[in-house]
N, C-alpha and C. Protein backbone atom coordinates (compact mmCIF):
# COMPACT_ATOMS: atom_id res chain seq x y z
N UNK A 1 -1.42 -32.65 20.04
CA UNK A 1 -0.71 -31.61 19.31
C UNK A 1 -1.69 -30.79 18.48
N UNK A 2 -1.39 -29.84 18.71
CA UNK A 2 -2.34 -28.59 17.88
C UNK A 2 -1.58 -29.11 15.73
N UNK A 3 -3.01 -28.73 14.96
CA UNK A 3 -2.90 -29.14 13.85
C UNK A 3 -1.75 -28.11 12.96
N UNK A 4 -2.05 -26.78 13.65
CA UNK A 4 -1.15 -25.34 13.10
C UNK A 4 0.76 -25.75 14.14
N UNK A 5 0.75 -27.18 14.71
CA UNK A 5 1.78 -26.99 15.14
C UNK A 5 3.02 -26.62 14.47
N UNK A 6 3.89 -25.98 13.88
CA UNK A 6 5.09 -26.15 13.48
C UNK A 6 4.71 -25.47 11.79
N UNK A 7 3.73 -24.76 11.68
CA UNK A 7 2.97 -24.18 10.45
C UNK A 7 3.57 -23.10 10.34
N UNK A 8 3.86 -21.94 9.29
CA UNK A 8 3.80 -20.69 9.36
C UNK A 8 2.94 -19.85 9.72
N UNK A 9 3.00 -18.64 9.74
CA UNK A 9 1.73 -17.73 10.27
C UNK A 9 0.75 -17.25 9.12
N UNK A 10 2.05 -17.63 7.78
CA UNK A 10 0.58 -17.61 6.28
C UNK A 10 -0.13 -18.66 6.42
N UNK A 11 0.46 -19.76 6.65
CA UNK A 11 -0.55 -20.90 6.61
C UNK A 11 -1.18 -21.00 7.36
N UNK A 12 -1.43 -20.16 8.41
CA UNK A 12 -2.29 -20.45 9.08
C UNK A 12 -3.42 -19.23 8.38
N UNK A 13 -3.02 -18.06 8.26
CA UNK A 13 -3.48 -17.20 7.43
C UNK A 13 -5.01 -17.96 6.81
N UNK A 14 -4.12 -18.44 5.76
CA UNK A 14 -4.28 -18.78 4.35
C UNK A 14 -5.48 -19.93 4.66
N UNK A 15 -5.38 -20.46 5.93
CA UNK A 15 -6.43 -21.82 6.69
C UNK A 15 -7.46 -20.82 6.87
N UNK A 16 -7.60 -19.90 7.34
CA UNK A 16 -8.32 -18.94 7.93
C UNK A 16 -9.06 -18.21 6.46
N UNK A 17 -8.86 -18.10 5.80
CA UNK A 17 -9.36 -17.00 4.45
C UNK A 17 -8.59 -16.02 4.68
N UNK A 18 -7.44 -15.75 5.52
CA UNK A 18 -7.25 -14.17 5.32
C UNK A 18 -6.05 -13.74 5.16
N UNK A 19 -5.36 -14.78 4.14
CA UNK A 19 -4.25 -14.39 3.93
C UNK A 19 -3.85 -13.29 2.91
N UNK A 20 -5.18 -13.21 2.09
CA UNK A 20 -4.80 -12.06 0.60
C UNK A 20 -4.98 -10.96 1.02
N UNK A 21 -6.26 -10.89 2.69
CA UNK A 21 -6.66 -9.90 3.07
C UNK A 21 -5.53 -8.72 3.70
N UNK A 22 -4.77 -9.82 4.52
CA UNK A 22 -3.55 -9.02 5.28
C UNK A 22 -2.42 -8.86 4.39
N UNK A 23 -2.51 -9.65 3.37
CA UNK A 23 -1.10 -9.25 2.08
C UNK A 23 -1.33 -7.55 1.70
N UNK A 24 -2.84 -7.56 0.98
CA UNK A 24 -3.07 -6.34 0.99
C UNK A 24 -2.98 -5.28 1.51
N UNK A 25 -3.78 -5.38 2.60
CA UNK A 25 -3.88 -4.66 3.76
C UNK A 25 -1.82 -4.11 4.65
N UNK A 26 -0.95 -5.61 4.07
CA UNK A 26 0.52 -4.67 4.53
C UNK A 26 1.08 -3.44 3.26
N UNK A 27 0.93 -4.35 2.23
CA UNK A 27 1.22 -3.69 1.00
C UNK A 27 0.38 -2.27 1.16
N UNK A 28 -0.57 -2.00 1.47
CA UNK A 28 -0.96 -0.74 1.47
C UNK A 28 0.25 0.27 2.30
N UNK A 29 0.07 -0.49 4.16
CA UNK A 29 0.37 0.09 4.58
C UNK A 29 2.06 1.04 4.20
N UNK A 30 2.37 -0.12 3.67
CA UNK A 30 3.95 0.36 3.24
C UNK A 30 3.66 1.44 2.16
N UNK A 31 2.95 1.10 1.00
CA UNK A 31 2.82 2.14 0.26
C UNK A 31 2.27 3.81 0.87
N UNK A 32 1.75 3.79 2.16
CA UNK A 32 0.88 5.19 3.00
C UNK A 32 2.34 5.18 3.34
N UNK A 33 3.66 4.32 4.14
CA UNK A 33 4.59 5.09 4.47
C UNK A 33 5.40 5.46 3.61
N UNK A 34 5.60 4.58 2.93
CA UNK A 34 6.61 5.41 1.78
C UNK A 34 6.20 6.81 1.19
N UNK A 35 4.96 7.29 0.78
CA UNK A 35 4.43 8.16 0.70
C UNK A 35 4.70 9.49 1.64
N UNK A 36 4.10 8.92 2.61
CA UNK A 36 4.07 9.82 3.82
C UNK A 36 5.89 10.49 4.15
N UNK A 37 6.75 9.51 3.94
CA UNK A 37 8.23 9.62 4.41
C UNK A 37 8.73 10.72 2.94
N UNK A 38 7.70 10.65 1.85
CA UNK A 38 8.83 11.33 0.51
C UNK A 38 8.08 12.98 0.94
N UNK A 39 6.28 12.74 1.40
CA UNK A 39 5.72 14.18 1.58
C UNK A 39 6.45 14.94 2.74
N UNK A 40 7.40 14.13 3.66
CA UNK A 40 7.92 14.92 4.69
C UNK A 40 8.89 15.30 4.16
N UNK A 41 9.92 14.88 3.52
CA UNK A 41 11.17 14.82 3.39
C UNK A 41 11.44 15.87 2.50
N UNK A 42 10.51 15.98 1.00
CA UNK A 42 10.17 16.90 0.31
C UNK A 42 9.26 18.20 1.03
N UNK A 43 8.52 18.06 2.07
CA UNK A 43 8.00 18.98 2.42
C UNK A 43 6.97 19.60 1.40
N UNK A 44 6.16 18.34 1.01
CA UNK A 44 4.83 18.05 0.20
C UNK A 44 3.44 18.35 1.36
N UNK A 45 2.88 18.94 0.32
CA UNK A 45 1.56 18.97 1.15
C UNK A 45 0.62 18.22 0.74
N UNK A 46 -0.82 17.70 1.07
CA UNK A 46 -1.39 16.97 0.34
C UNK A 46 -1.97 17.69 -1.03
N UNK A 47 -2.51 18.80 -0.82
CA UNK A 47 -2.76 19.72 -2.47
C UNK A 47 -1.61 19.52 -3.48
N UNK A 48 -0.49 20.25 -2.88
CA UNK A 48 0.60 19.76 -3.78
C UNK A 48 0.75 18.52 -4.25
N UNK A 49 0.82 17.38 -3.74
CA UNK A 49 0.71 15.82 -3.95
C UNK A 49 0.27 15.31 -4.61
N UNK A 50 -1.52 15.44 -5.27
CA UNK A 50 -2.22 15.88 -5.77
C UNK A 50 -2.15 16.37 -6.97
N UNK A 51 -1.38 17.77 -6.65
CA UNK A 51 -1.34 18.13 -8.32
C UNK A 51 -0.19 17.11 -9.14
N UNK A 52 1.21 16.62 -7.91
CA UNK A 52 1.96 16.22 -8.74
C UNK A 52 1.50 15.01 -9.19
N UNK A 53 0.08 14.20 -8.77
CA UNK A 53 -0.05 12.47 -9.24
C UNK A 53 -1.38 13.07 -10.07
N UNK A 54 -1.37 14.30 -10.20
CA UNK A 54 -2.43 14.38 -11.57
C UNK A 54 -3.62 14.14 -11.33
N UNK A 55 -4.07 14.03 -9.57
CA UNK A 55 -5.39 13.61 -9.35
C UNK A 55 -5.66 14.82 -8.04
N UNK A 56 -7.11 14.16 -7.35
CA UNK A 56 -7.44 15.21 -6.88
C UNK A 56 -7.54 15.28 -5.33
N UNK A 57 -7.53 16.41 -4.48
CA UNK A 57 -6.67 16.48 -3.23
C UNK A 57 -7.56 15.36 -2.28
N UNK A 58 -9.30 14.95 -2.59
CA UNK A 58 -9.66 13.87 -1.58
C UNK A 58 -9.71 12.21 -2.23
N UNK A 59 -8.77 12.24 -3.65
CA UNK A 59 -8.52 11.09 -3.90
C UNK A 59 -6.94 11.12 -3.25
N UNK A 60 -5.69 11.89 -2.97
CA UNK A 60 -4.75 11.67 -2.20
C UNK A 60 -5.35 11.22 -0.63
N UNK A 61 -6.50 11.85 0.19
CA UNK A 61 -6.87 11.26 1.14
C UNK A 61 -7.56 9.52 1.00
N UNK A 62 -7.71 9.62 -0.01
CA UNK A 62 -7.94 7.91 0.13
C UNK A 62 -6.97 7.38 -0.28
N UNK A 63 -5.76 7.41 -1.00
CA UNK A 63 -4.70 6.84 -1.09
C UNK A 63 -3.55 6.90 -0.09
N UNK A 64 -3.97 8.00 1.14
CA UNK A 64 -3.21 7.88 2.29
C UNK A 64 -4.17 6.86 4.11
N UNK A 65 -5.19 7.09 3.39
CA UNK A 65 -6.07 5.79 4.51
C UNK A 65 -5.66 4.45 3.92
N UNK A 66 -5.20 3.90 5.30
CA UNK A 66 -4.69 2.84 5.42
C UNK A 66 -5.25 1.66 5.02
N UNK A 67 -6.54 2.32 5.96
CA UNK A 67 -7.69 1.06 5.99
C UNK A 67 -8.59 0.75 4.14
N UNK A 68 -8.35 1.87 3.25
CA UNK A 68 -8.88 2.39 1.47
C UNK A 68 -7.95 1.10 0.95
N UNK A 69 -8.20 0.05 0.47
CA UNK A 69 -7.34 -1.16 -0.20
C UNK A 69 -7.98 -0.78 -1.53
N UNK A 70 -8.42 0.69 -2.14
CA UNK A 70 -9.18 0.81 -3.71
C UNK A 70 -7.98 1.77 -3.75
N UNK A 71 -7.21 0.81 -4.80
CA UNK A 71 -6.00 1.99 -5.31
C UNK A 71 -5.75 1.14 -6.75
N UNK A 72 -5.30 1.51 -8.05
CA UNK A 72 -5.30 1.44 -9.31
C UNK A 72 -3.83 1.15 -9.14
N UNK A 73 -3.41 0.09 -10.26
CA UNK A 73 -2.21 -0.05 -10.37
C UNK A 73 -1.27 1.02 -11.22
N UNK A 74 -2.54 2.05 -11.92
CA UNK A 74 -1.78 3.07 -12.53
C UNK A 74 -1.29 4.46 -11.09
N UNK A 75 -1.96 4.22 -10.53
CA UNK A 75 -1.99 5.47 -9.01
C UNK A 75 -0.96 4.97 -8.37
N UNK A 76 -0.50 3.65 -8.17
CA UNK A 76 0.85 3.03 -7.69
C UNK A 76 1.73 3.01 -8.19
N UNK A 77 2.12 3.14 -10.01
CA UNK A 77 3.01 3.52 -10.73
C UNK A 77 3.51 5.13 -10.34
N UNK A 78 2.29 5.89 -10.58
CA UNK A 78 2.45 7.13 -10.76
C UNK A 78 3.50 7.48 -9.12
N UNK A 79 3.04 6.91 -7.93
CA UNK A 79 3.41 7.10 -6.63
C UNK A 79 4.93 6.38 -6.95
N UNK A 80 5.16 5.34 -7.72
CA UNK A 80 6.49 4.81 -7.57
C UNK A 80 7.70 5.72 -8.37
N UNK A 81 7.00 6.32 -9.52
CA UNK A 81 7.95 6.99 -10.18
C UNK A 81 8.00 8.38 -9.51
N UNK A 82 6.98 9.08 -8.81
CA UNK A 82 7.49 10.35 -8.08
C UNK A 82 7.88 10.27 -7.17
N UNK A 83 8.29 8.82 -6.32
CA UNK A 83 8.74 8.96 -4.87
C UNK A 83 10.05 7.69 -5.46
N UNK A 84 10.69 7.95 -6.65
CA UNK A 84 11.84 6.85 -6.68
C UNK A 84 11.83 5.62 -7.01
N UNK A 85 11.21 5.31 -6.29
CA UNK A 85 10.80 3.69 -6.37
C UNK A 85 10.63 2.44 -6.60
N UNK A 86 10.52 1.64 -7.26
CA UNK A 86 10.32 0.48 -8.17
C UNK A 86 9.44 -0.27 -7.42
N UNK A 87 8.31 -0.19 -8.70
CA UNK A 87 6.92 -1.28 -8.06
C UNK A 87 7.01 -2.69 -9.20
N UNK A 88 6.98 -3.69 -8.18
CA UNK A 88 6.98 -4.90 -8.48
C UNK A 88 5.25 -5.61 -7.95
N UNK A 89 5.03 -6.04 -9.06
CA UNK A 89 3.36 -6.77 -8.51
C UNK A 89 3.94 -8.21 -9.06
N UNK A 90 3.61 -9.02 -7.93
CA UNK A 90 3.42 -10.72 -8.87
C UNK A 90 2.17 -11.64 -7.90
N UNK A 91 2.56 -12.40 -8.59
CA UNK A 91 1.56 -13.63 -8.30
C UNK A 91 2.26 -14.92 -8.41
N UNK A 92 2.55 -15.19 -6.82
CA UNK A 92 3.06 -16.45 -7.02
C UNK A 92 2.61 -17.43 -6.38
């Protein structure tokens, strides 16, 4: 019998080192769609976007690359309160 028999896919993750990696790495991705779904919907551009998170138009391009896991928990507030939202961070 394999040792990962009957394991989850974190634990196996988590056996591996790379479970914080891909936590991150989803959490981003959701945060690029949620983003992406309020700039369509609103019919946001990235300049505009930009001016509304108070920063500047090639720091919105790194907060829309997927693969950029360098984002500030104040740049994720700011994104939760102009796109609706509610951001929850824990550690459990």
């Amino acid at each position: 019998m394999s040792k990962n028999m009957g394991s989850s896919f974190d634990d196996f993750l988590a056996e591996e080192g790379l479970l914080t990696k891909v936590q991150a790495e989803a959490a981003k991705r959701v945060l690029v769609w949620e983003l992406e779904k309020f700039m369509i919907e609103n019919s946001v551009s990235k300049s505009k976007l930009a001016e509304m998170l108070r920063t500047s138009r090639s720091n919105v391009d790194r907060i829309l690359d997927e693969s950029n896991l360098s984002i500030t928990l104040g740049t994720m507030a700011n994104i939760a309160q102009l796109t609706g939202k509610k951001m929850q961070v824990s550690f459990g």
